[in-house]
Protein backbone atom coordinates (compact mmCIF):
# COMPACT_ATOMS: atom_id res chain seq x y z
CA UNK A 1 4.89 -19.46 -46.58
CA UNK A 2 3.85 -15.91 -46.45
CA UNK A 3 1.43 -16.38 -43.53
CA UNK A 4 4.07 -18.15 -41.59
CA UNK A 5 6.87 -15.24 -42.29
CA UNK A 6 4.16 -12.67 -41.01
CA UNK A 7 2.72 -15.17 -37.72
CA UNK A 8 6.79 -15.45 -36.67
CA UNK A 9 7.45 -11.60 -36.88
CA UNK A 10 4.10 -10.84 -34.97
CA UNK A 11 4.68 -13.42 -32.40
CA UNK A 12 8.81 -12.26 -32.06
CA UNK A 13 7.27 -8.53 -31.59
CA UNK A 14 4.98 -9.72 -28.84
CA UNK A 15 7.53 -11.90 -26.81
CA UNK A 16 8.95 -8.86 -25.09
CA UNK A 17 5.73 -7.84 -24.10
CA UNK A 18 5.38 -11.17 -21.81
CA UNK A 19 8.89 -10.76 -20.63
CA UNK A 20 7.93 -7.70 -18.52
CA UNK A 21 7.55 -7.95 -14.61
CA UNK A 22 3.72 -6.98 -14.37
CA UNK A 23 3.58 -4.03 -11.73
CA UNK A 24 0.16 -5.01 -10.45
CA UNK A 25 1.56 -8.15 -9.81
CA UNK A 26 4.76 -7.15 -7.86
CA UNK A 27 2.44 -4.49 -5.93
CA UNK A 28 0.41 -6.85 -4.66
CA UNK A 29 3.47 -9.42 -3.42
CA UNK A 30 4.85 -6.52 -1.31
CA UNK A 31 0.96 -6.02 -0.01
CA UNK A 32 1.15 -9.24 1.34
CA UNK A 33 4.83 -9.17 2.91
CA UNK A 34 3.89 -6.00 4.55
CA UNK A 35 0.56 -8.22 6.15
CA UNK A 36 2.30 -11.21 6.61
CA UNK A 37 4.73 -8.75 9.02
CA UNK A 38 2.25 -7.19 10.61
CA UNK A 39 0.70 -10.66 11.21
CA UNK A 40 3.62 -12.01 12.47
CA UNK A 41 4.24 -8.12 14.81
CA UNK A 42 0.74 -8.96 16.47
CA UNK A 43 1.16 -12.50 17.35
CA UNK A 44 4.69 -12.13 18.86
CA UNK A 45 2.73 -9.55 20.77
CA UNK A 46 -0.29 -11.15 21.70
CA UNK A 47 2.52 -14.13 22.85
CA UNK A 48 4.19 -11.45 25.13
CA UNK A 49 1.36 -10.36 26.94
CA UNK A 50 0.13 -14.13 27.71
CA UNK A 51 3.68 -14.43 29.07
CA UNK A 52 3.31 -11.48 31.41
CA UNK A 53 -0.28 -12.66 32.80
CA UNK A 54 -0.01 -14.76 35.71
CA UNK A 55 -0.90 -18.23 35.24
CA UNK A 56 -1.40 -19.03 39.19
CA UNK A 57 -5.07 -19.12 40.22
CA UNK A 58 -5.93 -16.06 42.46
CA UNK A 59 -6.00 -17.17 45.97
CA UNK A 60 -9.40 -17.43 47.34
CA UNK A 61 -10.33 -15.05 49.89
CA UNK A 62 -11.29 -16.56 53.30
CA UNK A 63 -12.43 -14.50 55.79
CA UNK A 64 -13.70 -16.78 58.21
CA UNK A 65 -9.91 -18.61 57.84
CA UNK A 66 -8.78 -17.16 61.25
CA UNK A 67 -11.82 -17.88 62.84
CA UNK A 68 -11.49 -21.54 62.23
């Protein structure tokens, strides 16, 4: 009975401990917003400057076309 009234005080002291928000942990979720921005910065980018390209084919150059 002893052993049990000593394991249930050590494990109610040790709860708390689990409770906490682990920093490392929080750290590395904000690393990985601040990526998954950046990510998202360069493709609207990258999307943008396909939009500005022209899509037509160059016209070939004939120089013979007036001579025809």
């Amino acid at each position: 009975m002893r052993a049990l009234a000593i394991a249930a005080i050590i494990t109610s002291l040790a709860v708390p401990a689990f409770a906490q928000a682990d920093p490392n942990k929080e750290a590395q979720s904000k690393a990985e917003e601040q990526k998954r921005k950046e990510a998202d910065e360069i493709e609207k980018a990258y999307k943008d400057a396909i939009k500005r390209t022209n899509r037509e084919q160059p016209k070939k150059a004939d120089p013979w076309g007036n001579m025809r």
